[in-house]
Protein backbone atom coordinates (compact mmCIF):
# COMPACT_ATOMS: atom_id res chain seq x y z
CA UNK A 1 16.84 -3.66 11.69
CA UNK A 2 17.33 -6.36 14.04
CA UNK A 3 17.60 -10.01 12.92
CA UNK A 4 14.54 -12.28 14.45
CA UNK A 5 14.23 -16.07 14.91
CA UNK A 6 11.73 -18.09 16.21
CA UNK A 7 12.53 -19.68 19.58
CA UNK A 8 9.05 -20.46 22.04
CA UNK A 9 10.52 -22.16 25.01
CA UNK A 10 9.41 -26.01 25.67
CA UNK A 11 7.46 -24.74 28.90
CA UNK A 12 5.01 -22.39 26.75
CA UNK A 13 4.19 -25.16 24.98
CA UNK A 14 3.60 -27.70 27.27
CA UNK A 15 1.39 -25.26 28.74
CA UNK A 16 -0.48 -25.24 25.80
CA UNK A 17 -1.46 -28.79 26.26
CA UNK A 18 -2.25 -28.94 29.58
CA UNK A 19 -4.86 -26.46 28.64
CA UNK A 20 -6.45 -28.00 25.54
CA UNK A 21 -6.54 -31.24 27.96
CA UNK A 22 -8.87 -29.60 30.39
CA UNK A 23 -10.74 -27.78 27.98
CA UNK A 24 -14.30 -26.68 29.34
CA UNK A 25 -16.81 -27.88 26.61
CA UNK A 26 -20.40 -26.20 26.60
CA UNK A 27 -22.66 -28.78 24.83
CA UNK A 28 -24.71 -28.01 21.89
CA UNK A 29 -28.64 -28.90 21.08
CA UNK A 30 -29.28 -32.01 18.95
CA UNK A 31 -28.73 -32.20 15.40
CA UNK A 32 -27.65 -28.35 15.64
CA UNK A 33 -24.43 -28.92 13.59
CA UNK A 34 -23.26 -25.39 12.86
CA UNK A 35 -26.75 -23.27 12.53
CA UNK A 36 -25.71 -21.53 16.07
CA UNK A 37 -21.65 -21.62 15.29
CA UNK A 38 -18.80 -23.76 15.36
CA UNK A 39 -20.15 -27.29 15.37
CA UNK A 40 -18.83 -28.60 18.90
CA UNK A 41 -17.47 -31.99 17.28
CA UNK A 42 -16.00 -30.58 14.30
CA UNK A 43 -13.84 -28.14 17.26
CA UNK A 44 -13.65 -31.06 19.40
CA UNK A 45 -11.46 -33.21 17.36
CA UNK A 46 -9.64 -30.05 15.81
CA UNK A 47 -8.09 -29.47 19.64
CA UNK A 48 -7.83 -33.08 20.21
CA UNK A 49 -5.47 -32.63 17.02
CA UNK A 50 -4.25 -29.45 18.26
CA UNK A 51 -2.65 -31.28 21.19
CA UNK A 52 -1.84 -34.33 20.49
CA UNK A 53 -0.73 -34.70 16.64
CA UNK A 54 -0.16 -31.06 15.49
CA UNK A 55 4.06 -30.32 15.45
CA UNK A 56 4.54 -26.98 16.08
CA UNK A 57 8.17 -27.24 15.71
CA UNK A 58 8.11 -28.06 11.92
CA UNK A 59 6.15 -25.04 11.73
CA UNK A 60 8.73 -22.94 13.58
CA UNK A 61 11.23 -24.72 11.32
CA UNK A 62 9.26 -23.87 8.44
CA UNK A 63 8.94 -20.12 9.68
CA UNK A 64 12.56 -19.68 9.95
CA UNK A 65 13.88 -20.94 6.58
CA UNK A 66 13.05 -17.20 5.63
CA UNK A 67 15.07 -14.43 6.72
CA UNK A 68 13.15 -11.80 9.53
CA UNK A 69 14.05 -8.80 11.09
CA UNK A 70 12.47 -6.62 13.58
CA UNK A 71 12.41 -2.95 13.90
CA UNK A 72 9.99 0.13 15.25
CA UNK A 73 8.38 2.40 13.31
CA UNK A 74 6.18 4.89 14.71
CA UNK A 75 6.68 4.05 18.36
CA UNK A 76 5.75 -0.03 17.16
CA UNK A 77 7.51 -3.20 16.74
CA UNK A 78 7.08 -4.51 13.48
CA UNK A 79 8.32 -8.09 12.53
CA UNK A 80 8.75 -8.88 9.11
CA UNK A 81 9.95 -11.49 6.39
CA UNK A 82 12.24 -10.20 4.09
CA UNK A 83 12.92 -12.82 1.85
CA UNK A 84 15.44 -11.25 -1.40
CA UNK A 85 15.39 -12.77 -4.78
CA UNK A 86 18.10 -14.33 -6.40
CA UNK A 87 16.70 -12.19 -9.41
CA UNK A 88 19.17 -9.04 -9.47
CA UNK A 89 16.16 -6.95 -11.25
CA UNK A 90 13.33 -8.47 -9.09
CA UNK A 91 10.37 -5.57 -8.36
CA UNK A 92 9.91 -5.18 -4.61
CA UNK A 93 6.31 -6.34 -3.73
CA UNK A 94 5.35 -5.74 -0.14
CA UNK A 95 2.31 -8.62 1.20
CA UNK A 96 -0.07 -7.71 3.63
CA UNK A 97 -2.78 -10.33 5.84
CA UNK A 98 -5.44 -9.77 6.98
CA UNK A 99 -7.55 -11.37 10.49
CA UNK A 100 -7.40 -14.16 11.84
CA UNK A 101 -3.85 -14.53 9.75
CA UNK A 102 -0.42 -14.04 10.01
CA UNK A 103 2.96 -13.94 7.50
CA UNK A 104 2.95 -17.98 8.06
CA UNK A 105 -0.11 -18.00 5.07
CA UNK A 106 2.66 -16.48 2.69
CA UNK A 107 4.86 -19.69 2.92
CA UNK A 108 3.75 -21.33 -0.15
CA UNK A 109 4.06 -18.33 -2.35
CA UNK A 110 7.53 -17.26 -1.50
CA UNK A 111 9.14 -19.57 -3.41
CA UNK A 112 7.19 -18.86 -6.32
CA UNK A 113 7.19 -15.77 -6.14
CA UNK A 114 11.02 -14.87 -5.21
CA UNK A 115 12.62 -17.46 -7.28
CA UNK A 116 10.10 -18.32 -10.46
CA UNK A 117 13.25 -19.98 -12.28
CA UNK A 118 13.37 -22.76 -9.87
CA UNK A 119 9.55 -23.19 -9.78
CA UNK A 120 8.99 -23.35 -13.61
CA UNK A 121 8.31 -19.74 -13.95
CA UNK A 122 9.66 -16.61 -16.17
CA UNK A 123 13.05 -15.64 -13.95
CA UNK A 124 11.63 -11.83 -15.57
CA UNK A 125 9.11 -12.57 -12.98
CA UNK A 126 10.91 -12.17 -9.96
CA UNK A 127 9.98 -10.05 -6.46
CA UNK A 128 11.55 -9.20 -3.38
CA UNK A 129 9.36 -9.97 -0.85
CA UNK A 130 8.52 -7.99 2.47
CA UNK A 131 5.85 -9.65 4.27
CA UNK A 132 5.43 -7.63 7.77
CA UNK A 133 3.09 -8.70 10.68
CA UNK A 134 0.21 -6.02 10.87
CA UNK A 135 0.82 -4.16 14.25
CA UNK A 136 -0.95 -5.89 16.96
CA UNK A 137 -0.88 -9.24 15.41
CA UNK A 138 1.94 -12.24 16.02
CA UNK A 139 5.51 -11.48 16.32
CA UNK A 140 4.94 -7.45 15.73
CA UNK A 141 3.25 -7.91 19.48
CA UNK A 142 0.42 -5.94 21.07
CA UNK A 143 -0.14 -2.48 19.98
CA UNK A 144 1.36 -0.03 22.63
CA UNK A 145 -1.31 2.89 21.75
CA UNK A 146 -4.48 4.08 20.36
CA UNK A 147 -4.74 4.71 16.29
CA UNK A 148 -3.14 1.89 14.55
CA UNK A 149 -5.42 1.69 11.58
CA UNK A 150 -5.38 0.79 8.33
CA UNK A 151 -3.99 4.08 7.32
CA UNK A 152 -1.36 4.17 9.99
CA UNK A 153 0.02 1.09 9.27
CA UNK A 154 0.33 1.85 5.48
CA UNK A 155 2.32 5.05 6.67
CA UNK A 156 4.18 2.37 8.38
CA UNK A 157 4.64 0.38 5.23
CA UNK A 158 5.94 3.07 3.11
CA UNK A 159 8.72 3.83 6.22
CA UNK A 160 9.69 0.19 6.11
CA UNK A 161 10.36 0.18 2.28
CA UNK A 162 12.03 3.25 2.58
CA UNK A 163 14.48 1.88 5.16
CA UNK A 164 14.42 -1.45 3.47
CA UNK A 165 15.77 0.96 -0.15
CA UNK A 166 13.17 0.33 -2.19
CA UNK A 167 12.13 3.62 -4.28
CA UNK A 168 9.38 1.46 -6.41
CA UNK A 169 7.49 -1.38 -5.22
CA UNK A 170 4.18 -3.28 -5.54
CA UNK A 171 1.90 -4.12 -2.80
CA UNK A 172 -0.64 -6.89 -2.47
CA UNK A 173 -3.04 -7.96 0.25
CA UNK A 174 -5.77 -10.05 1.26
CA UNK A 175 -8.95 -9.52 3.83
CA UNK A 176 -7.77 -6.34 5.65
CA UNK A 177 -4.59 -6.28 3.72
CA UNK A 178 -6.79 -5.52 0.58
CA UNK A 179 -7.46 -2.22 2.32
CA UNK A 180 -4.11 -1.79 3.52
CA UNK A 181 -2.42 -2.35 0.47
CA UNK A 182 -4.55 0.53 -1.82
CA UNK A 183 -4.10 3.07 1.13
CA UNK A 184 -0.73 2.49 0.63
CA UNK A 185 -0.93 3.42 -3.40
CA UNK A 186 -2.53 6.74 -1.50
CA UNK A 187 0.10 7.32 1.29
CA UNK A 188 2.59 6.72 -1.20
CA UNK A 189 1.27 7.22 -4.85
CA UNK A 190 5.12 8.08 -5.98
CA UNK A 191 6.60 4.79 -4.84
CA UNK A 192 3.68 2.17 -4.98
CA UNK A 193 3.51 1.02 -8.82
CA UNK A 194 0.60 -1.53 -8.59
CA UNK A 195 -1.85 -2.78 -6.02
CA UNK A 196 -2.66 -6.20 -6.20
CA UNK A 197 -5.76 -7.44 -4.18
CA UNK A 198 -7.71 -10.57 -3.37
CA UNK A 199 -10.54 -11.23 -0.74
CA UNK A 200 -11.61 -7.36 -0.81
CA UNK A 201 -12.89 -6.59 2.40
CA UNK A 202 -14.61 -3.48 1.87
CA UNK A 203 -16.49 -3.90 -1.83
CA UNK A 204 -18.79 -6.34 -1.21
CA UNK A 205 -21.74 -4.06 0.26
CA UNK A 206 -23.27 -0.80 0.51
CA UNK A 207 -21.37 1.48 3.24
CA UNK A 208 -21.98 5.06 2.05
CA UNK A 209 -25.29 6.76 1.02
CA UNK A 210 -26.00 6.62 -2.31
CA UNK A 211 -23.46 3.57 -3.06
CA UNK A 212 -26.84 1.09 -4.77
CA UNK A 213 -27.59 4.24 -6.96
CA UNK A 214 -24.26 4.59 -8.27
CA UNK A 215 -24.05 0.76 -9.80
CA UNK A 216 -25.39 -0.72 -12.23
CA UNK A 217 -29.09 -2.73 -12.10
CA UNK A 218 -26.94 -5.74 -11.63
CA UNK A 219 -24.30 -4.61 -9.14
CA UNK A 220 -27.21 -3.76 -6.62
CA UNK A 221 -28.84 -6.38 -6.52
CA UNK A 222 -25.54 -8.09 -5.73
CA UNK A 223 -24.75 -5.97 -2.97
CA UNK A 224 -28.50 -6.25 -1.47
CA UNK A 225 -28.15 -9.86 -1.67
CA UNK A 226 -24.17 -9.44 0.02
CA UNK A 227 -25.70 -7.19 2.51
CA UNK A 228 -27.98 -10.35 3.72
CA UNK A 229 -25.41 -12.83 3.41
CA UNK A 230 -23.26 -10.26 5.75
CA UNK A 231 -25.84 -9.99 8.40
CA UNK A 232 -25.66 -13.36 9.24
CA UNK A 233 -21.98 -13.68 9.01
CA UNK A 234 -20.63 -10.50 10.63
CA UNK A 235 -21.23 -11.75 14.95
CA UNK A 236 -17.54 -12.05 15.25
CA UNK A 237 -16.81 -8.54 13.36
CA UNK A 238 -19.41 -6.32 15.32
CA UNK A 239 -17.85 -7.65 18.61
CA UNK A 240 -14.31 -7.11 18.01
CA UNK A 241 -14.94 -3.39 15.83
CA UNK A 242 -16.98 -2.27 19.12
CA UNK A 243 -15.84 -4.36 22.46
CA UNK A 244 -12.81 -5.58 21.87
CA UNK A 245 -10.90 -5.86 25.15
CA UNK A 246 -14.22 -7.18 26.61
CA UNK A 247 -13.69 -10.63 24.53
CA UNK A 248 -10.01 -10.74 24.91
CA UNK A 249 -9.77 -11.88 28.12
CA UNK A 250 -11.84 -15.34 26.66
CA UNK A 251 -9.48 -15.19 23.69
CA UNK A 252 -6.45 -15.03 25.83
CA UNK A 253 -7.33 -17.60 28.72
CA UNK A 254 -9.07 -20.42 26.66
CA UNK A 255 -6.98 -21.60 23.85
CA UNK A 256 -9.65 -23.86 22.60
CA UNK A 257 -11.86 -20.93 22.71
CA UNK A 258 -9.74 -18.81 20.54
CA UNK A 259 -9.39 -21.41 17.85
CA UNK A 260 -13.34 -21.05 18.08
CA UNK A 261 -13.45 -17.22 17.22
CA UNK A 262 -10.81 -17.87 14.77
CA UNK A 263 -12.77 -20.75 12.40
CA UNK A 264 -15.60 -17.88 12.36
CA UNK A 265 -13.72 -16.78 9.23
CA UNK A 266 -11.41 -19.79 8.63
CA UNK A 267 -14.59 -21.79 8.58
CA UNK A 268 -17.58 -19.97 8.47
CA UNK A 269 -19.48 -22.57 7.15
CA UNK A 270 -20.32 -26.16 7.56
CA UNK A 271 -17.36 -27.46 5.86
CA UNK A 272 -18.88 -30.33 4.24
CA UNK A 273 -21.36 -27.84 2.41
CA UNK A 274 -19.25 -25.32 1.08
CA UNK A 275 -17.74 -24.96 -2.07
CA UNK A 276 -14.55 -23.21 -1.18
CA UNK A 277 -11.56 -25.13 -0.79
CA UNK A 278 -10.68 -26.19 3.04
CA UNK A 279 -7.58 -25.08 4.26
CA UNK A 280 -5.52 -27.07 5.70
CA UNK A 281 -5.94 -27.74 9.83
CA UNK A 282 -1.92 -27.29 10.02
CA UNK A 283 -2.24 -23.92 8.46
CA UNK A 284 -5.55 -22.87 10.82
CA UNK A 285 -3.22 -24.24 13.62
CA UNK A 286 -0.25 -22.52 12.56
CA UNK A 287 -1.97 -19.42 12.76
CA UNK A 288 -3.87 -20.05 16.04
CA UNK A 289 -0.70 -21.33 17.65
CA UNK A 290 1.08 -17.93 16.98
CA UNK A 291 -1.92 -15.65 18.40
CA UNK A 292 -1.53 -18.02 21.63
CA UNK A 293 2.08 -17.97 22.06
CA UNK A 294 2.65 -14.04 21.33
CA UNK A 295 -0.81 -13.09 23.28
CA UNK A 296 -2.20 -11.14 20.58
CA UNK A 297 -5.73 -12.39 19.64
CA UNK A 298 -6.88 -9.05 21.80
CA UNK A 299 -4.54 -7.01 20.13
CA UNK A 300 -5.55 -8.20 16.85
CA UNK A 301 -9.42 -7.39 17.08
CA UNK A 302 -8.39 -3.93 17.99
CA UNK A 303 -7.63 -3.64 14.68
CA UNK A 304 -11.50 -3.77 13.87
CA UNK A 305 -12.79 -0.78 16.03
CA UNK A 306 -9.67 1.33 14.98
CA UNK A 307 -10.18 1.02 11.22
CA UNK A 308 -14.09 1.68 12.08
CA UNK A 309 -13.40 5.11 14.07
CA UNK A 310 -11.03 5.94 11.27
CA UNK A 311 -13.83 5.55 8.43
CA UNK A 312 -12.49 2.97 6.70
CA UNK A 313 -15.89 1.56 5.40
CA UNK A 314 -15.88 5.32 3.39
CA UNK A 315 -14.93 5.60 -0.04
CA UNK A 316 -11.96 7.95 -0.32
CA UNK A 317 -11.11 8.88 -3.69
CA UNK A 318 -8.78 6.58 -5.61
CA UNK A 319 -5.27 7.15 -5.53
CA UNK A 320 -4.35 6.56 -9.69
CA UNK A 321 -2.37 3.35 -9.13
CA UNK A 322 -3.38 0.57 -10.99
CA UNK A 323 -4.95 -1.73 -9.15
CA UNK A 324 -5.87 -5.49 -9.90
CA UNK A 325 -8.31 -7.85 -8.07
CA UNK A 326 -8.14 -11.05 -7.86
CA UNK A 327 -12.26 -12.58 -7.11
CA UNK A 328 -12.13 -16.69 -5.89
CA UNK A 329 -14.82 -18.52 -5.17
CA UNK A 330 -17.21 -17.77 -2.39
CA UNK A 331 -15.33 -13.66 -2.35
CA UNK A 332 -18.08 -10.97 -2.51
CA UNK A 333 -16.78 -8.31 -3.85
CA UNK A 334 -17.97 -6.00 -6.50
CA UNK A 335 -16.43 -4.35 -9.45
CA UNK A 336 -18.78 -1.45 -9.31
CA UNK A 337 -17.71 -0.45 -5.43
CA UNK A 338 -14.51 -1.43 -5.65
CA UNK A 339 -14.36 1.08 -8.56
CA UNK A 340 -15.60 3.85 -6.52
CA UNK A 341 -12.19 4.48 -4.92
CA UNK A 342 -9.45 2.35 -6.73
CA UNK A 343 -8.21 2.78 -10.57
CA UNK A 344 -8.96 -0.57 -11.58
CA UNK A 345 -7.04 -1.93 -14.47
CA UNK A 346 -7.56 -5.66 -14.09
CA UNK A 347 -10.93 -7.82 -12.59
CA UNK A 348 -10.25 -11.70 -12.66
CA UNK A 349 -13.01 -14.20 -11.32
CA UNK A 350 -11.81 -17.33 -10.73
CA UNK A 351 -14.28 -20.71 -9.79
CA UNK A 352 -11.40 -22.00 -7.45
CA UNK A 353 -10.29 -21.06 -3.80
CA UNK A 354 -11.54 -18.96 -1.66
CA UNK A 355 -11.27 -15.85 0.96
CA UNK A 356 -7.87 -17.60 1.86
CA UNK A 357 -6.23 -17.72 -1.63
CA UNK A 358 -2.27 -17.97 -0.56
CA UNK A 359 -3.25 -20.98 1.59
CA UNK A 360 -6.57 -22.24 -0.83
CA UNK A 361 -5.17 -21.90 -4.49
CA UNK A 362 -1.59 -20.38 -4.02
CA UNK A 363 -0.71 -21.20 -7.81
CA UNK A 364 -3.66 -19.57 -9.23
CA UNK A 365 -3.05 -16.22 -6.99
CA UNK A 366 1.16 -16.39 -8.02
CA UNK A 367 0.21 -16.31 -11.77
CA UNK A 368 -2.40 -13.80 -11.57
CA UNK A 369 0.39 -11.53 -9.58
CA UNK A 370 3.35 -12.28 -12.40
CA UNK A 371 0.75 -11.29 -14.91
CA UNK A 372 -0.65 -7.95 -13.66
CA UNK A 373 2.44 -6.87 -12.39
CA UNK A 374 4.34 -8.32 -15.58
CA UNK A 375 1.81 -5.67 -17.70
CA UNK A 376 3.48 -3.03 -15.53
């Protein structure tokens, strides 16, 4: 375990804004807005932010108020926050993100989460936190070889606790981290005493044969009408699950371009329509900013076509762990799929958020945590 602090040299970032100054822009047809894509003046002023008023050093500053270490597991580097409570009897919980994110959307809920008795909470509350970078995204750098799915990197997850000395431990994800996180309840059934979930990634539609005639009247005609929302929201996901290195020379030569690919799921929407909450542009930027300066957007999609070859839209059986999700507004997912291959003990809705939950309503996903984890 080697400590790890965040130092980008002055040069890599002045490079940065010598490229967002001569940024390349396309043009867009009248009145399009964003019926083709990112609107073109919504991204325009976002990079005109980007380089002129955004302070990546506060960020970095922000990044290394929490203790992270680096260390290889399985022939990969894997960075990580591990961020002990002052709690003596905390419970481990290991966080996972998903795409386009990185550990910097876990900086609101550490505190909470680590320390509840200086945030108002139950001190019987408490967690250690691990957050690692998934291999191939930010500080864990490019993936060196073929095969690091989500089921690999669980396997990795359950190494890193066990080095970290944690015999029992939750685990909670988002996006692809909400696949991550129950395949680690099935790598390591033993250790793993909840999964926690939000933004499920792969319970929102039909991906096996006979899925619609296994739910309920209700449940499929959700997932029919998911499946058509899905069709015209998946571009960026059937690129980077099937030609991956073919778009990351774009993502790693324009960074204007990558913030582009990236607001395909920050901002998927017209963001004066929808009825998520926004996230914040210094969050999107944090984010962004780290992809650039570690060169791992490419890396990153691989993550897509690697989970696909391994099956991961199949419903393997579930593992026993309990399992809680957490729904927020605008999430698809489906109690009835979801069922099909996790032991679900606990199904919240919640009219507030969004996909993004530790960045869009971080209070409402810390107290949903405490209390499924608290009924442990």
């Amino acid at each position: 375990m080697d400590p790890f602090r965040i130092d980008v040299p002055q040069a890599d970032l002045d490079e940065l804004r010598h490229r967002l100054a001569r940024t390349r822009w396309p043009g867009e047809l009248p009145g399009a807005g964003w019926d083709y894509g990112v609107s073109e003046p919504y991204l325009a002023e976002l990079v005109e932010y980007w380089q002129t008023g955004f302070d990546w050093r506060a960020q970095e500053v922000r990044l290394n108020a929490f203790p992270q270490f680096t260390t290889t597991i399985d022939g990969q580097l894997v960075h990580f926050l591990h961020v002990r409570s002052p709690e003596p009897d905390a419970t481990p919980l290991i966080l996972t993100h998903g795409w386009p994110s990185t550990v910097a959307d876990f900086l609101g809920v550490l505190g909470p989460l680590t320390d509840p008795r200086a945030h108002g909470g139950d001190p019987a509350d408490a967690f250690h936190v691990v957050a690692p970078s998934v291999p191939g995204f930010a500080f864990s750098g490019p993936t060196n070889d073929r095969g690091w799915n989500t089921r690999r990197t669980a396997r990795a997850w359950a190494e890193l606790m066990r080095r970290l000395g944690y015999e029992r431990y939750g685990a909670q994800g988002g996006d692809f981290g909400s696949i991550v996180s129950p395949e680690l309840g099935r790598t390591a059934p033993g250790s793993v005493l909840g999964v926690h979930v939000n933004a499920v990634a792969n319970a929102g539609v039909p991906t096996a044969p006979g899925d619609l005639e296994r739910l309920s009247e209700e449940d499929a005609k959700q997932a029919t009408e998911n499946q058509a929302w899905w069709y015209g929201h998946s571009g960026y996901a059937t690129q980077m699950s099937t030609r991956p290195q073919t778009l990351a020379y774009a993502l790693n030569d324009s960074p204007a371009g990558q913030l582009a690919w990236n607001l395909e799921w920050f901002v998927d929407w017209d963001p004066t329509a929808t009825n998520q909450t926004t996230v914040d542009r210094d969050a999107i930027l944090t984010n962004v900013t780290i992809f650039w300066l570690t060169g791992t957007a490419g890396s990153a999609a691989r993550l897509y076509l690697e989970a696909g070859q391994d099956g991961w839209g199949e419903r393997p059986e579930p593992s026993g762990v309990p399992t809680a999700v957490a729904n927020f507004r605008g999430d698809h997912a489906i109690r009835g799929l979801a069922a099909l291959s996790n032991t679900i003990t606990r199904w919240t809705t919640y009219d507030t958020g969004g996909h993004f939950a530790s960045l869009q309503a971080p209070e409402v996903l810390v107290d949903d945590i405490r209390e499924f984890f608290r009924g442990l």
